[in-house]
Protein backbone atom coordinates (compact mmCIF):
# COMPACT_ATOMS: atom_id res chain seq x y z
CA UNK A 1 -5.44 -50.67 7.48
CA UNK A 2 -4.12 -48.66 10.19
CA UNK A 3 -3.60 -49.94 13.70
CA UNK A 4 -2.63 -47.48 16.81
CA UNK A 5 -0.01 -48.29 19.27
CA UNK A 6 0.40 -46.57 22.59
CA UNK A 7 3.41 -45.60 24.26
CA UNK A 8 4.91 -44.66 28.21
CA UNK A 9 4.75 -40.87 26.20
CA UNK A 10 1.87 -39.39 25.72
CA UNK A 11 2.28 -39.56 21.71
CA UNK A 12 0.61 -42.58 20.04
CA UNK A 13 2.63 -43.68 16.98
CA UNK A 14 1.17 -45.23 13.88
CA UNK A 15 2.22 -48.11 11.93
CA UNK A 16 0.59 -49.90 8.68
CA UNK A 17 -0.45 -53.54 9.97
CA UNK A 18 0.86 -56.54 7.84
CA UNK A 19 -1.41 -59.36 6.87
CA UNK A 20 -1.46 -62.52 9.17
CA UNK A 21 0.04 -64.74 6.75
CA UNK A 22 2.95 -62.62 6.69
CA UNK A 23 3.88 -62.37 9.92
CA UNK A 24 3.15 -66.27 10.24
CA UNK A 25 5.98 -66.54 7.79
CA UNK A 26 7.85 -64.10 8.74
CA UNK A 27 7.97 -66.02 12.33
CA UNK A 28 8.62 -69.38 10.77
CA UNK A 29 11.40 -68.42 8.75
CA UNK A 30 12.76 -66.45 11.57
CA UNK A 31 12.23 -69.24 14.26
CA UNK A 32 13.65 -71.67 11.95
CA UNK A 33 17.06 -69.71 11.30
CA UNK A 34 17.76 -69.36 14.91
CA UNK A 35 17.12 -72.74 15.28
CA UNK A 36 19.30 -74.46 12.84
CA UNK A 37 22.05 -72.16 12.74
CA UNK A 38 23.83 -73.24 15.76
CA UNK A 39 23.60 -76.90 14.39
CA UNK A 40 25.02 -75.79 10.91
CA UNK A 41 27.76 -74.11 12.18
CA UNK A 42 28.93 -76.62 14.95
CA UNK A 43 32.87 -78.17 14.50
CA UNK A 44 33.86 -80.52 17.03
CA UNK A 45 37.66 -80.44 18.10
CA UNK A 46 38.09 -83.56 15.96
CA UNK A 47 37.06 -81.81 12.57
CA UNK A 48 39.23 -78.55 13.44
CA UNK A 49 42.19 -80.79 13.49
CA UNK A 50 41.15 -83.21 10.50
CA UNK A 51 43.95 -83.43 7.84
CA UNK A 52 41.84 -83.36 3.74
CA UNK A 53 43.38 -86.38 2.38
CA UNK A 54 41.34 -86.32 -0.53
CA UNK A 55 37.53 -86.60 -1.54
CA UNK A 56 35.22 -89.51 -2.86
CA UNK A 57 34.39 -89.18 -6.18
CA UNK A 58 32.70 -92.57 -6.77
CA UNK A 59 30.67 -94.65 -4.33
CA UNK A 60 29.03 -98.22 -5.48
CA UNK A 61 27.09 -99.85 -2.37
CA UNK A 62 28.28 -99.07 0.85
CA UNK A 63 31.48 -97.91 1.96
CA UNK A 64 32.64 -96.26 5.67
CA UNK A 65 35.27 -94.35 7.17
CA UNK A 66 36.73 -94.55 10.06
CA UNK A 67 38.29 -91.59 11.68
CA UNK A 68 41.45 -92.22 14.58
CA UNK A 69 38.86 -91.46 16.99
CA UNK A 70 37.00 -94.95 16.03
CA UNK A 71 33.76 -92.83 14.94
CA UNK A 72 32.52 -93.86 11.34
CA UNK A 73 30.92 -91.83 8.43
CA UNK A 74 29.30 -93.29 5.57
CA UNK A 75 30.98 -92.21 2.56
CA UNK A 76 28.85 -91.01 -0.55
CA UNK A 77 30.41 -88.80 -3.13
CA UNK A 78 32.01 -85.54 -2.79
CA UNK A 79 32.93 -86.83 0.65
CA UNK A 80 35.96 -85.65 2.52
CA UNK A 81 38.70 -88.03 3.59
CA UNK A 82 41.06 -87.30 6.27
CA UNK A 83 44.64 -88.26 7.70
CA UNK A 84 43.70 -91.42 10.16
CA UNK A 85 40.95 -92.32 8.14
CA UNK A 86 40.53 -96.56 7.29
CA UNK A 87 38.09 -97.22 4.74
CA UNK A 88 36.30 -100.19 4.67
CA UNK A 89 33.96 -101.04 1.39
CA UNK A 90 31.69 -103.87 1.70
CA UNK A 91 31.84 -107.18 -0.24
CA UNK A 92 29.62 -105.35 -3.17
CA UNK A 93 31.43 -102.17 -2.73
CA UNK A 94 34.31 -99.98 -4.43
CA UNK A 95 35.35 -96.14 -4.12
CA UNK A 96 37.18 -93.87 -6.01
CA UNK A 97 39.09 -91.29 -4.46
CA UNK A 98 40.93 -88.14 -5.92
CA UNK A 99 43.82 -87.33 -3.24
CA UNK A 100 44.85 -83.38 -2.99
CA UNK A 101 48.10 -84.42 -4.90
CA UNK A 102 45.92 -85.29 -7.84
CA UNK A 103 46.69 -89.13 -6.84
CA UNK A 104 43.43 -91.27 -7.85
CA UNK A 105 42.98 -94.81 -5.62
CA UNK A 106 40.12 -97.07 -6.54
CA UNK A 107 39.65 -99.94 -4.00
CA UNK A 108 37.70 -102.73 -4.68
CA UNK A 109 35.46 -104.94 -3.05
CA UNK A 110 35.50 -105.89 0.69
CA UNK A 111 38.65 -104.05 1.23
CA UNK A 112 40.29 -102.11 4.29
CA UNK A 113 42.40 -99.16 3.49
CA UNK A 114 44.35 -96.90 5.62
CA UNK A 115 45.75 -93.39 5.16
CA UNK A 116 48.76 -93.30 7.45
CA UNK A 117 50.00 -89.77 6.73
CA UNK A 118 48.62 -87.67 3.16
CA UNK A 119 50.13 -83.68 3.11
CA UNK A 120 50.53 -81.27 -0.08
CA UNK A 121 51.93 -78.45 0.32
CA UNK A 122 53.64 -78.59 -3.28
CA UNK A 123 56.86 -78.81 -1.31
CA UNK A 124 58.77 -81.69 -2.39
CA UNK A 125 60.67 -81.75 0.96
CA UNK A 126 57.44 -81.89 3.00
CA UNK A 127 55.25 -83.33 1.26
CA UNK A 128 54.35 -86.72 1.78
CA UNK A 129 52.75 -89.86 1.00
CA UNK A 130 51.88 -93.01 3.02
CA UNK A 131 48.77 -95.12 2.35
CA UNK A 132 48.29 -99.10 3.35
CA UNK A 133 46.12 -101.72 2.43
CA UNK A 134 44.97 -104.09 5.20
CA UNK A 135 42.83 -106.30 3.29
CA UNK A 136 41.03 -106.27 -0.30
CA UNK A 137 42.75 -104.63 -3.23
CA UNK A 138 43.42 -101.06 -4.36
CA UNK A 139 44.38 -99.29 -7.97
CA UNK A 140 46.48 -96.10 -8.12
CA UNK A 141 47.49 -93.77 -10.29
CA UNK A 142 49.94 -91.62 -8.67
CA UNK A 143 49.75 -87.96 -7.83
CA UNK A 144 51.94 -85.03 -7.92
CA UNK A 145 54.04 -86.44 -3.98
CA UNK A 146 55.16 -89.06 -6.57
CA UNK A 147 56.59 -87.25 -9.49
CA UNK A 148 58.09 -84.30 -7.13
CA UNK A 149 59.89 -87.10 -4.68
CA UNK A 150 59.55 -91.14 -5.03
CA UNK A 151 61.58 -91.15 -1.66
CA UNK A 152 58.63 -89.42 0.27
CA UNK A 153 55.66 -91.71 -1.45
CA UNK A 154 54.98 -95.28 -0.01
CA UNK A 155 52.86 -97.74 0.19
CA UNK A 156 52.16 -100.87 2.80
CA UNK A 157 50.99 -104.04 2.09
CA UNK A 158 49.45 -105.44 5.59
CA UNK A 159 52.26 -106.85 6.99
CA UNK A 160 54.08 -108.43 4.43
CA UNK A 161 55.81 -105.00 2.56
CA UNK A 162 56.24 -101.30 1.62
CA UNK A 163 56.29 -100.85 -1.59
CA UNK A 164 58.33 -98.10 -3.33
CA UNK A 165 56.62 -96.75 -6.98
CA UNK A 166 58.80 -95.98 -9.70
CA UNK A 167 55.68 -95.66 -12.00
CA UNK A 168 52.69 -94.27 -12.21
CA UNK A 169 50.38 -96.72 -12.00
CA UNK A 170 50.05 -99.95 -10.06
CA UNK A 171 47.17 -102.69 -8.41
CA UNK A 172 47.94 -104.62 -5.28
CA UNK A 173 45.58 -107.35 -3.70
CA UNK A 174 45.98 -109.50 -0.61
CA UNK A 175 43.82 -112.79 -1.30
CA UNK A 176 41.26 -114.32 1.02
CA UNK A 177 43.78 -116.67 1.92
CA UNK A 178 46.12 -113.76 3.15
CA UNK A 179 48.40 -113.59 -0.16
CA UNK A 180 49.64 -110.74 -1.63
């Protein structure tokens, strides 16, 4: 099928005509990328400046993050954490979390878990660790900030104490009556 367009000039030019369903999709498809793309694209000024910590790579029941801001995220796996992030996990809840160091923390249930400072630059001047536990229990197994400088890793115990590693693994846990 042949369709004739005319022009300002005084020359018609020819084009083949598609079928409708086509250019229906065509349209959708084309409608729907303009659409989304400004919404897939979009950083706020918060997640420009956003530290990786680490990422989830176990989530049982429900467990949130929340960011220095105060704004929360539900965490599933593959989730990013961030510098300033406090984790809570629910009374039927635990994480596991692979930090960029290689460091692996497992918290268990109803616990509230803070990363104070996290960076890996495999430079065992900068680098630095420095997680603490509010309330609940955690599990490590140290990273790679831990083997390159023991003086740069710590970790805080609500406010009874900082704890200095000289292993590689270790489990703290504060009690419901506040006990560590």
């Amino acid at each position: 099928m042949e369709a004739v367009f005319f022009s300002l000039s005084s020359k018609p030019f020819r084009t083949t005509t598609r079928r409708p369903a086509s250019r229906f999709f065509v349209c959708i498809i084309s409608l729907s990328l303009a659409l989304s793309a400004p919404y897939g694209i979009a950083q706020t000024d918060s997640d420009v400046n956003q530290v990786r910590a680490g990422g989830v790579i176990v989530v049982s029941g429900a467990v949130v993050a929340r960011d220095s801001s105060g704004s929360e995220r539900q965490l599933r796996r593959r989730s990013d954490v961030f510098v300033g992030d406090t984790i809570h996990t629910a009374a039927d809840a635990t994480t596991q979390i692979r930090m960029v160091d290689g460091a692996l923390i497992a918290l268990k249930e109803a616990t509230e878990f803070s990363i104070v400072a996290y960076q890996y630059e495999e430079n065992p001047n900068t680098d630095v660790s420095s997680i603490e536990l509010i309330a609940g229990g955690f599990r490590t197994i140290t990273g790679s900030i831990d083997e390159q400088n023991r003086e740069n890793y710590s970790a805080g115990i609500a406010q009874f104490a900082t704890i200095g590693i000289r292993g590689t693994d270790y489990e703290v846990v504060i009690t419901p009556a506040g006990e560590v």
